[in-house]
C-alpha atoms as a PDB file:
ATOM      1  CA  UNK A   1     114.862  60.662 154.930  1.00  0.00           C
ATOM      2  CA  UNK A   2     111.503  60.950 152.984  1.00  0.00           C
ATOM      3  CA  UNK A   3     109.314  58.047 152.857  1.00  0.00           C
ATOM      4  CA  UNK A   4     106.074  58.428 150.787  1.00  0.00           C
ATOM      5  CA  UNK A   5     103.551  56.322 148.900  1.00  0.00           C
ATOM      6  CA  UNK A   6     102.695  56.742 145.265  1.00  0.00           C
ATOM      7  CA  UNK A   7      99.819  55.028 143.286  1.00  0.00           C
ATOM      8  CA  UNK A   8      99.540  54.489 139.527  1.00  0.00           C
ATOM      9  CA  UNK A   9     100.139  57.222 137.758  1.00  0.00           C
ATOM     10  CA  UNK A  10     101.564  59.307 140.198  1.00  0.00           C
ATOM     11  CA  UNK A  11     104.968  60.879 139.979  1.00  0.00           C
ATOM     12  CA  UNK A  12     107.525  62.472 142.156  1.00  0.00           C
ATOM     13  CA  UNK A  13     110.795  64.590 140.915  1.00  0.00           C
ATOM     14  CA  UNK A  14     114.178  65.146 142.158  1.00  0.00           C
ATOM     15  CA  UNK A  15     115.376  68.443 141.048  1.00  0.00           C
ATOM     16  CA  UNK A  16     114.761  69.615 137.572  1.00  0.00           C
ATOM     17  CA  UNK A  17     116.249  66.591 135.726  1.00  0.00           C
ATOM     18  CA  UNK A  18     114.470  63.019 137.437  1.00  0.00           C
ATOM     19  CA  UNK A  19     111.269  62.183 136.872  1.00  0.00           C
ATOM     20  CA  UNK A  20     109.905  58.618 138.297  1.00  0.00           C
ATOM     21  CA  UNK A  21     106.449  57.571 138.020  1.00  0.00           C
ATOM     22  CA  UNK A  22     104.603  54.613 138.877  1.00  0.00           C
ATOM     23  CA  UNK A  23     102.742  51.840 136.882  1.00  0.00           C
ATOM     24  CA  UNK A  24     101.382  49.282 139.358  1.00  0.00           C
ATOM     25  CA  UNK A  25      97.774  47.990 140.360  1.00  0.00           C
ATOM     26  CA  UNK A  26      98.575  48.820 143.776  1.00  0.00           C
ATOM     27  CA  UNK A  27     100.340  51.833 145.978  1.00  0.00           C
ATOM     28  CA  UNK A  28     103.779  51.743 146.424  1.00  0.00           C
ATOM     29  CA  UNK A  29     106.298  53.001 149.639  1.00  0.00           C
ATOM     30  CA  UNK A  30     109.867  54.083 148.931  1.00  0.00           C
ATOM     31  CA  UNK A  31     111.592  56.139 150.996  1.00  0.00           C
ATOM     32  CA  UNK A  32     114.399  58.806 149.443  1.00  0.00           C
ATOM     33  CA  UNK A  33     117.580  59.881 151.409  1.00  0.00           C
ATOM     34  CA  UNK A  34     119.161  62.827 149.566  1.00  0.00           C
ATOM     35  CA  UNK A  35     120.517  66.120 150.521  1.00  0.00           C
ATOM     36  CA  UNK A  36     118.077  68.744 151.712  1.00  0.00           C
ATOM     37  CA  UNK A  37     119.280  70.819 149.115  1.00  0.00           C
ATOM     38  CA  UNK A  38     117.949  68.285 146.331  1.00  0.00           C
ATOM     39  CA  UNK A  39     114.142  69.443 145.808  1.00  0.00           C
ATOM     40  CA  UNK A  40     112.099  66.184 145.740  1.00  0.00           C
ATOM     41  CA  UNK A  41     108.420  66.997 145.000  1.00  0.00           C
ATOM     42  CA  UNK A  42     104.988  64.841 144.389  1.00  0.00           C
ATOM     43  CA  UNK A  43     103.674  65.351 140.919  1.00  0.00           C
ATOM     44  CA  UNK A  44     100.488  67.059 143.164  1.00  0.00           C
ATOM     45  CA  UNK A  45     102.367  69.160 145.031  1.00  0.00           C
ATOM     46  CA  UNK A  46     104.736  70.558 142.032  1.00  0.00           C
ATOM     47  CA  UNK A  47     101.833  71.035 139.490  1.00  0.00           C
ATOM     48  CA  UNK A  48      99.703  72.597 142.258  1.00  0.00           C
ATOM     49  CA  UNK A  49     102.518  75.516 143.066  1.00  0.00           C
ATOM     50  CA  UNK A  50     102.059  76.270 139.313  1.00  0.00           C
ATOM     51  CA  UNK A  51     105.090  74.250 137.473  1.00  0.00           C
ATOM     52  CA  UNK A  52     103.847  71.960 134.450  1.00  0.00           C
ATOM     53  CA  UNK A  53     104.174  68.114 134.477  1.00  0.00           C
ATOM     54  CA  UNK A  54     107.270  67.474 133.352  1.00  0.00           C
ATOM     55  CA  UNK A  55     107.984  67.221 129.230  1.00  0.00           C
ATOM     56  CA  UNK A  56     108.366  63.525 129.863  1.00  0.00           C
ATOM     57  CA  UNK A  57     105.242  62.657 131.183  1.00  0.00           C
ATOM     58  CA  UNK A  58     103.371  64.470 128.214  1.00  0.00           C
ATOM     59  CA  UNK A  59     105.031  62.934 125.690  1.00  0.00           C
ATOM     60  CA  UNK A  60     107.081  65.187 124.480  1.00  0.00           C
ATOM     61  CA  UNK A  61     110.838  64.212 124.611  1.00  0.00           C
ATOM     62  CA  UNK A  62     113.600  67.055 125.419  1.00  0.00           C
ATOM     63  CA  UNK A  63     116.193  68.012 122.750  1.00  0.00           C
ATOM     64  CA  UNK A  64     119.378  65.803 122.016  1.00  0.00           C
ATOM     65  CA  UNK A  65     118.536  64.087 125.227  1.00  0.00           C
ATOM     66  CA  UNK A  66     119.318  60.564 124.840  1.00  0.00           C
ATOM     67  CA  UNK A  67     120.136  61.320 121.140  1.00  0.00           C
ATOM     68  CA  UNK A  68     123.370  58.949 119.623  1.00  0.00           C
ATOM     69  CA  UNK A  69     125.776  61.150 117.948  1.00  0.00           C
ATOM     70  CA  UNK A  70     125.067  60.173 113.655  1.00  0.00           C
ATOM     71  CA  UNK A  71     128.559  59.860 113.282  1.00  0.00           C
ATOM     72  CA  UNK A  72     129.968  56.673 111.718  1.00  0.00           C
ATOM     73  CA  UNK A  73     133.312  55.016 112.099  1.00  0.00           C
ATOM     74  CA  UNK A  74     134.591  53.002 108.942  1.00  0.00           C
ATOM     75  CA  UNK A  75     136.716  50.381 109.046  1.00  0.00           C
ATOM     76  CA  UNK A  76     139.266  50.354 106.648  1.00  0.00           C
END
């Protein structure tokens, strides 16, 4: 189990695709049970081994994620 504490702003991930980040006026403890295959990295830690913040976090949004498909159904 991994136990850490985060403060505003900060982020952690879990593998490629979760990204949580915190927006408090105070530190927050959590503590993560996942398999030790499952990387789980503080946004410090990843950006200082040279990966960017993730797309999320800058604003930028990924493509089709969370996209509705633009078909319609008509009732007839």
């Amino acid at each position: 189990m991994l136990s850490l504490q985060l403060k505003d702003g900060e982020y952690l991930t879990i593998g490629e695709d979760i990204v949580i980040q915190v927006f408090t006026t105070s530190a927050i403890r959590m503590s993560i049970q996942a398999p030790k295959e499952l990387p789980i990295l503080r946004g410090e830690v990843r950006e200082r081994s040279g990966k960017e913040q993730p797309a999320c976090l800058r604003g930028e949004r990924r493509k089709n994620a969370g996209r509705a498909s633009n078909s319609t159904v008509s009732s007839s």
